[in-house]
Protein backbone atom coordinates (compact mmCIF):
# COMPACT_ATOMS: atom_id res chain seq x y z
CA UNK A 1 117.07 144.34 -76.72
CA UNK A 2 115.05 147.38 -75.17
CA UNK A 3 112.20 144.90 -74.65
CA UNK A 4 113.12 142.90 -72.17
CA UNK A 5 114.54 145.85 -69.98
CA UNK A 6 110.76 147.68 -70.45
CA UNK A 7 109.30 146.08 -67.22
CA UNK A 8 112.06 147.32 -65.17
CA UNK A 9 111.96 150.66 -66.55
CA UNK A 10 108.17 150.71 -66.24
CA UNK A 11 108.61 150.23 -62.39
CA UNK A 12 111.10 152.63 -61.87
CA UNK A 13 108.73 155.16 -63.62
CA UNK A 14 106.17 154.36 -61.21
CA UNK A 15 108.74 154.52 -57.88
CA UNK A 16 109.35 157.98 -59.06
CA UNK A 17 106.09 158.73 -59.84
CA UNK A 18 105.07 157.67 -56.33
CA UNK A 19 107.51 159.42 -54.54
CA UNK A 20 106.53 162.34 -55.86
CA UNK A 21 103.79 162.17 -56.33
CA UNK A 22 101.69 164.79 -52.77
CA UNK A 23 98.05 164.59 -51.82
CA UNK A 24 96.90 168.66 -50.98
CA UNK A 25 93.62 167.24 -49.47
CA UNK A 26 95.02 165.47 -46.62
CA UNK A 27 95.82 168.64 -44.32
CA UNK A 28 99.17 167.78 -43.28
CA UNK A 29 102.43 167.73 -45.52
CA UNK A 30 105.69 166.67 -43.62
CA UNK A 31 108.54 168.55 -45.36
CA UNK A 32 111.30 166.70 -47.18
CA UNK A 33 114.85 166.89 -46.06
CA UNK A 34 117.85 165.76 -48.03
CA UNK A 35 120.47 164.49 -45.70
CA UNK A 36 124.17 164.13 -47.15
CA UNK A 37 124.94 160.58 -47.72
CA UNK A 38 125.38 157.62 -49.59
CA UNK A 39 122.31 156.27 -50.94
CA UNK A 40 121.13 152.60 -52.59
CA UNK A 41 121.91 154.19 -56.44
CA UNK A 42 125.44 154.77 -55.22
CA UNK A 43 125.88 151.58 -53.96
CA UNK A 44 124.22 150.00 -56.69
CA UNK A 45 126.55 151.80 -59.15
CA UNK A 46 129.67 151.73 -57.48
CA UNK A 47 129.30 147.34 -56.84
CA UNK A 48 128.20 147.62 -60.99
CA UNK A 49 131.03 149.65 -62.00
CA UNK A 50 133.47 147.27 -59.53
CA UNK A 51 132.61 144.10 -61.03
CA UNK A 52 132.20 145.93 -64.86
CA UNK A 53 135.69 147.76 -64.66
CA UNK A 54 137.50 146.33 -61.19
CA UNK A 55 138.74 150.50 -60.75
CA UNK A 56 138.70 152.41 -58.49
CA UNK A 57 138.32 155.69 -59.36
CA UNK A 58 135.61 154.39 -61.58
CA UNK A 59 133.91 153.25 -58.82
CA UNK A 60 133.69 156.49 -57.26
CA UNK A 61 133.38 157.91 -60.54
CA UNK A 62 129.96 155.85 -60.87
CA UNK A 63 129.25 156.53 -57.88
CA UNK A 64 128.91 160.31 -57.84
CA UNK A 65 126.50 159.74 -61.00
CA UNK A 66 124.38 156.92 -59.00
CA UNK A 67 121.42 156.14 -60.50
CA UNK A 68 122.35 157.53 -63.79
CA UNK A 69 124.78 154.90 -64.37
CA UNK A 70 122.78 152.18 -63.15
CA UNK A 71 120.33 152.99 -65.66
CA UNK A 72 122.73 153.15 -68.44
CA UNK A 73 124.06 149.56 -67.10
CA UNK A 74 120.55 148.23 -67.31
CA UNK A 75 120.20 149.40 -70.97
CA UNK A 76 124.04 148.59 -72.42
CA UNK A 77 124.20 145.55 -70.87
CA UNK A 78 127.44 143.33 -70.41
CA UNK A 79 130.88 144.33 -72.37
């Protein structure tokens, strides 16, 4: 079952990787800022969670833990 999900987790390793990934030898680093917000791992795990568990407060719930619990999704799978 792990298998077929290995692709997508293989990406994901590298879209992390990337974005953290800083040059030192290019003479100019613009600083990060984290803005409060809702980001695409929120929405993707609160529109999971709504059509997994149609709750609310599982939703948010899901929400909150973002990307966590779309990961866990990806790897349980349907009920």
């Amino acid at each position: 079952m792990i298998k077929k999900y290995i692709p997508s987790l293989l990406i994901l390793t590298i879209l992390f990787a990337s974005c953290t990934t800083n040059n030192p030898n290019d003479g100019y680093n613009q600083p990060v800022y984290l803005a409060p917000g809702v980001g695409l791992g929120t929405i993707i795990a609160v529109v999971i969670s709504w059509s997994r568990n149609k709750s609310i407060l599982w939703a948010i719930l899901h929400g909150i833990f973002g990307w966590l619990y779309v990961i866990y999704a990806i790897i349980v799978g349907k009920k």
